[in-house]
Protein backbone atom coordinates (compact mmCIF):
# COMPACT_ATOMS: atom_id res chain seq x y z
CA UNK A 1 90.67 37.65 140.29
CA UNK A 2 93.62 36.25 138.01
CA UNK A 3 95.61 38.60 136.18
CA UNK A 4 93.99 38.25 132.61
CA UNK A 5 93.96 40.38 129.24
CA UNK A 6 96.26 42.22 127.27
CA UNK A 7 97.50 44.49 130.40
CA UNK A 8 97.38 42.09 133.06
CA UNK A 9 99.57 42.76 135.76
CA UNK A 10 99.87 46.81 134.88
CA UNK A 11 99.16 50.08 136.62
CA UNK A 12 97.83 53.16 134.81
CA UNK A 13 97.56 56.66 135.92
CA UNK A 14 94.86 58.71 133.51
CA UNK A 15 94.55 62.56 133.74
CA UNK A 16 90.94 63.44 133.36
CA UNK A 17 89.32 60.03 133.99
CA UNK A 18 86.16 61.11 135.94
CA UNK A 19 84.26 61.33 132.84
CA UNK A 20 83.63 60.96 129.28
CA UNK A 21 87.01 59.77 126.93
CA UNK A 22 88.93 59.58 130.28
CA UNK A 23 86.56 57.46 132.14
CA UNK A 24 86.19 55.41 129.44
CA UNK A 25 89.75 54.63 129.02
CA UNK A 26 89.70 53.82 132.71
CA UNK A 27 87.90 51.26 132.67
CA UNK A 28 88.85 49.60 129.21
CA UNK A 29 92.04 49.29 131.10
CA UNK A 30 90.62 47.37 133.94
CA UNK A 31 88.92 45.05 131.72
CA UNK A 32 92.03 44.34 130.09
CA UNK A 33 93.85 43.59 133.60
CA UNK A 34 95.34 46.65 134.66
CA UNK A 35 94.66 48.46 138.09
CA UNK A 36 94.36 52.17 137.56
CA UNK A 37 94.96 55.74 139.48
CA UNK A 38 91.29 58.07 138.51
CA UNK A 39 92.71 61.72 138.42
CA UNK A 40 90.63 64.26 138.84
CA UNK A 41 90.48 68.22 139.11
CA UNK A 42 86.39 68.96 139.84
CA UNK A 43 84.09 65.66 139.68
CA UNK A 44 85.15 63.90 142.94
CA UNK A 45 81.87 62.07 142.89
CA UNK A 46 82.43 61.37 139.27
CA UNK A 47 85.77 60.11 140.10
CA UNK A 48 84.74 57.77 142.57
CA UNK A 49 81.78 56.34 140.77
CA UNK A 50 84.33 55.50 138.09
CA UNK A 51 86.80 53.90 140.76
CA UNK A 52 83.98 51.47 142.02
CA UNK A 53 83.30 50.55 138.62
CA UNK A 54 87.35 49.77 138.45
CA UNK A 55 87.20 47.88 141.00
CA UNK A 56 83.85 45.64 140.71
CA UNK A 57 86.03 44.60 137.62
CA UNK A 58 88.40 42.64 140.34
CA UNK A 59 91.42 45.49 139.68
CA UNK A 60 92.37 48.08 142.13
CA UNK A 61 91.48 52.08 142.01
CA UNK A 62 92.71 54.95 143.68
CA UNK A 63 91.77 58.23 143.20
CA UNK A 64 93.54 61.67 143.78
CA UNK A 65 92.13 65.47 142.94
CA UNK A 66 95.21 67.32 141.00
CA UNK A 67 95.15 69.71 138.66
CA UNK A 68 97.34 68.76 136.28
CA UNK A 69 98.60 72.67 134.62
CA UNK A 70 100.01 72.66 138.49
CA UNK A 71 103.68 70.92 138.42
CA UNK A 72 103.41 70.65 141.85
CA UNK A 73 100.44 69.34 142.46
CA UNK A 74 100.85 66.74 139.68
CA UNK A 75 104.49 65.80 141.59
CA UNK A 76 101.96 65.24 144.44
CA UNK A 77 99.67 63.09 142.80
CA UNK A 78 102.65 60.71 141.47
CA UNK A 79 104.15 60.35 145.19
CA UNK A 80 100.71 59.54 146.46
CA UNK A 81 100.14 56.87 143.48
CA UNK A 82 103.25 55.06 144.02
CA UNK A 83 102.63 54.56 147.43
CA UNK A 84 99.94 51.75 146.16
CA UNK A 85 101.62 51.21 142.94
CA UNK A 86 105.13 51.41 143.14
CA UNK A 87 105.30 50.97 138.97
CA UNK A 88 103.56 52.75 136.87
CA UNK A 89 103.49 51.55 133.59
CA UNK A 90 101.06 53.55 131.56
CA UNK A 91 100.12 57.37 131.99
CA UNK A 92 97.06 58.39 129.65
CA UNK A 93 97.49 62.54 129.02
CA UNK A 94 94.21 63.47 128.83
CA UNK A 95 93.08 65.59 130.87
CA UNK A 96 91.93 69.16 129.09
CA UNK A 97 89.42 72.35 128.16
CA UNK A 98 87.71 73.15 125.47
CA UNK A 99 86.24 76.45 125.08
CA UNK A 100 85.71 78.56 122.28
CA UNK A 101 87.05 82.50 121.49
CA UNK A 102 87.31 84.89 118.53
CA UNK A 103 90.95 86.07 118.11
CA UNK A 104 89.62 89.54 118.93
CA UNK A 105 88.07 88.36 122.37
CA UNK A 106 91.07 86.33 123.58
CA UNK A 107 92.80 87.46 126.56
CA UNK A 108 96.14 86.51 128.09
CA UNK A 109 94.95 84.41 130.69
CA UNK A 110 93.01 82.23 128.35
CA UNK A 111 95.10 81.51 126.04
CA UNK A 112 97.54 80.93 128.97
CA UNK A 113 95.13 78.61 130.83
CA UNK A 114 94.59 77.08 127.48
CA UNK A 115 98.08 76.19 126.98
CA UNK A 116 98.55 74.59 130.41
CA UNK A 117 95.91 72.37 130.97
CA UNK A 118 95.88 71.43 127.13
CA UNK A 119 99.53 71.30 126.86
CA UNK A 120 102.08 72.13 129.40
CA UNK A 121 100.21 69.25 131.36
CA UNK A 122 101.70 66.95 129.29
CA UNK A 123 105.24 68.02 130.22
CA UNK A 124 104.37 67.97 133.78
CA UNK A 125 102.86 64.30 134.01
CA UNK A 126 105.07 62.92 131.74
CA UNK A 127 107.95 64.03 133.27
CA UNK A 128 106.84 63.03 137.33
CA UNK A 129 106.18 59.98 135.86
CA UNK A 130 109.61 58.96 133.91
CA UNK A 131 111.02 57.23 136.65
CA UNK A 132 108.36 54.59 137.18
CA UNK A 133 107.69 54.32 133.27
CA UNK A 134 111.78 53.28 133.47
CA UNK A 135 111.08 51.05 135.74
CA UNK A 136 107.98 49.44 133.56
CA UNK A 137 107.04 45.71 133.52
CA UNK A 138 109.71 44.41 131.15
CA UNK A 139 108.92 43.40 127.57
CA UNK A 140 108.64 45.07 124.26
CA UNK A 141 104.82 46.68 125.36
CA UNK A 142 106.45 48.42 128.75
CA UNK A 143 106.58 52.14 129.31
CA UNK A 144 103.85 53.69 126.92
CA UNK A 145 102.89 57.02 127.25
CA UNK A 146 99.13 57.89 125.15
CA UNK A 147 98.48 61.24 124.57
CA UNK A 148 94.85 62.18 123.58
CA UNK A 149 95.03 65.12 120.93
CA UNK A 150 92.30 66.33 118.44
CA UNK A 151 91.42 66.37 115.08
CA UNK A 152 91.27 70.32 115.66
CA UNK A 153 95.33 70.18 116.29
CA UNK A 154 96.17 68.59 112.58
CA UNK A 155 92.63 70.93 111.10
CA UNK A 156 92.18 74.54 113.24
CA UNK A 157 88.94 76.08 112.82
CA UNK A 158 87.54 79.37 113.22
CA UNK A 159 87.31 80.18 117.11
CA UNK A 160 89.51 77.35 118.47
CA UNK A 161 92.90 78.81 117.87
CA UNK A 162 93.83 78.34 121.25
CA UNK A 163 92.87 74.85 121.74
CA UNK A 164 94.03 74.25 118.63
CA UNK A 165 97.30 75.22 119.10
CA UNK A 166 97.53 73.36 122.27
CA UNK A 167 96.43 70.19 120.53
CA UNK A 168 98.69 70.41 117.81
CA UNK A 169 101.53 71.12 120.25
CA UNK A 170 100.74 67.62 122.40
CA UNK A 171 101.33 65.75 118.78
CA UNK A 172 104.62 67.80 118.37
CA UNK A 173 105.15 66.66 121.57
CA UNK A 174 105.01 63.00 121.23
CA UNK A 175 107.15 62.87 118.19
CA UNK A 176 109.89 64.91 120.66
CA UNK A 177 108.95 62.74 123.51
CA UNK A 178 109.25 59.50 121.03
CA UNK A 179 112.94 60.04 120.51
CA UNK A 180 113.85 61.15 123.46
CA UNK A 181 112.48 58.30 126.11
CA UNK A 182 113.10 55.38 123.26
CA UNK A 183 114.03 52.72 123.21
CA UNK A 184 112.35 51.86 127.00
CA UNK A 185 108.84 54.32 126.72
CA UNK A 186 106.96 54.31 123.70
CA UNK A 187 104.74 57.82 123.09
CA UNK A 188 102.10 57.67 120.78
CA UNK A 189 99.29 59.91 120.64
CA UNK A 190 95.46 59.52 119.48
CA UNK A 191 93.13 62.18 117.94
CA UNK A 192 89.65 62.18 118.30
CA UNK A 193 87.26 63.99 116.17
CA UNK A 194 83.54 64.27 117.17
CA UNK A 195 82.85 62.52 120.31
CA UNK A 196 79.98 62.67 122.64
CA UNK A 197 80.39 64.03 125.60
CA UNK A 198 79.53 66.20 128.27
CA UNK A 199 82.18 68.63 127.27
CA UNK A 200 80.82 68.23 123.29
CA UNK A 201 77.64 67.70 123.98
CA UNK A 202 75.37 66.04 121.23
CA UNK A 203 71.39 66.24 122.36
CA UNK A 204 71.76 70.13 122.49
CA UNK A 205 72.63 70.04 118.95
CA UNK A 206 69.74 71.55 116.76
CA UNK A 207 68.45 69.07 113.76
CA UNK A 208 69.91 71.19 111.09
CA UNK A 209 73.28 71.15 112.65
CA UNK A 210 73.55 67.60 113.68
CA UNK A 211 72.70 66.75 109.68
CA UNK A 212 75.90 68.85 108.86
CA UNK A 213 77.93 67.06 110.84
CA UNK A 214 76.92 63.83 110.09
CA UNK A 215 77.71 64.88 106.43
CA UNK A 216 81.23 64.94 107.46
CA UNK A 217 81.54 61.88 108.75
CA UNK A 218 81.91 59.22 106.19
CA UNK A 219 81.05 56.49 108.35
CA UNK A 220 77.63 58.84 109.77
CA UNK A 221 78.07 58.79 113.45
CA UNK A 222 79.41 60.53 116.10
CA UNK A 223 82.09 58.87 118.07
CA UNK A 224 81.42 57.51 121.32
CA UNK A 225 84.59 57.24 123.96
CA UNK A 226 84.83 53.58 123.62
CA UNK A 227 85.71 53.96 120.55
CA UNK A 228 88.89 56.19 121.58
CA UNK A 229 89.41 53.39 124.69
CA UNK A 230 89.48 50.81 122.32
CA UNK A 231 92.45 52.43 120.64
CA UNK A 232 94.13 53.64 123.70
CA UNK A 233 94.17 49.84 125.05
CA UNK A 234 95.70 48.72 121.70
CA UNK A 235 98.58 51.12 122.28
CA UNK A 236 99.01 50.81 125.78
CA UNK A 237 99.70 46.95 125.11
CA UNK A 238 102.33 44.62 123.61
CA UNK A 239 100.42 44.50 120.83
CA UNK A 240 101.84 47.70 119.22
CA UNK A 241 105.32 46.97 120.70
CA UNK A 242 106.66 48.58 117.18
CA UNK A 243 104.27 51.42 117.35
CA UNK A 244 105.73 54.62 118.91
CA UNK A 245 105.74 58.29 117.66
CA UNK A 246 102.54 58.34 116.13
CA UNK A 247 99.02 60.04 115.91
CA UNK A 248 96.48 58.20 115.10
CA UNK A 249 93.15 59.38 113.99
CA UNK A 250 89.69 58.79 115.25
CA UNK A 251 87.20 60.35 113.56
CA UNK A 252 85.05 58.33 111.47
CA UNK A 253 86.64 59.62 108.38
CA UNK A 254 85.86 63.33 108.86
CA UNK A 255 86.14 65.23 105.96
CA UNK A 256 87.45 69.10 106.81
């Protein structure tokens, strides 16, 4: 298949892509011409499904198990990547946890798992991956980092502390990141609010509680992860080539 769309001729590596936002992303990619590495920590079946999708698009897929808290193991998974794509030229942070915890319940090790899957992951990926984001297809669109936040790091609620702090750190983060790695890498970083999921679940949702929600949400729906993709591909492409250090909101107006 000729290289077509917006990333044509690109390879991405995205953290967390066996399911949900991740997988999603994935394959918006592929549609839009890039081939893509499918990390993974758990869902190797998952992961696969999602590369065979990838690839009945005409692009290529590999996919590697790392968890991504693990410096090593993410060094790994960038050696083994660049041995079928020497370049990479977008890496999608978005791997991550969600689980909820009173302040009086948290432990140590959760908020310290937390904060490395959520947040030091960033660092780690980011970093293994600086030399081939250098090395980007040329042009004003090359070298884009996307980090994928939450509305719950820019609005913490009661119970989430941990993952909000972890979320709020990634945007922190890409500001940093932003003036550190410009002019070459762009960092930019989305946050979703209410998306379905298998991590945020919808159909367990009693009545009464899906109605509240809903009354949040100014446009009265729950997000679906191709409406994050959709967003990701815009900043992944030359199409934002003036866009870098910035959050950007997906929530279907949400009202805190």
């Amino acid at each position: 298949m000729p290289d077509v769309g917006s990333l044509a001729g690109r390879a991405a590596l995205v953290t967390g892509a066996s399911r949900g936002i991740g997988r999603a992303i994935a394959l918006a990619f592929a549609r839009e011409g890039a081939d893509v590495v499918v990390n993974y920590v758990e869902q190797r079946e998952k992961a696969e499904s999602g590369a065979a999708a990838i690839r009945a698009l005409g692009r290529k897929a590999i996919v590697i198990r790392a968890d991504v808290a693990d410096r090593r193991q993410v060094e790994a998974m960038v050696a083994e990547a660049a041995v079928e794509f020497p370049v990479i030229d977008i890496l999608v942070n978005n791997a991550g946890i969600y689980e909820t915890k009173e302040l009086a319940d948290m432990t140590e090790e959760f908020m310290d798992r937390m904060l490395a899957v959520n947040l030091r992951s960033v660092v780690h990926c980011t970093r293994a991956c600086l030399p081939h984001l250098r090395r980007g297809k040329k042009g004003a669109g090359a070298g884009s980092v996307i980090n994928v936040s939450s509305v719950l790091g820019r609005h913490g609620a009661g119970g989430t502390s941990a993952y909000s702090a972890a979320k709020a750190g990634m945007v922190s983060l890409t500001e940093s990141f932003a003036e550190e790695l410009a002019p070459g890498i762009r960092v930019n970083c989305i946050a979703p609010g209410y998306v379905q999921t298998d991590m945020n679940p919808w159909d367990d949702r009693d009545p009464e509680e899906k109605t509240q929600i809903l009354s949040d949400i100014l446009l009265r729906r729950v997000g679906q992860p191709e409406d994050i993709a959709e967003v990701a591909v815009f900043l992944a492409g030359e199409s934002s080539r003036w866009i870098t250090g910035q959050t950007i909101v997906v929530d279907g107006g949400t009202r805190f």
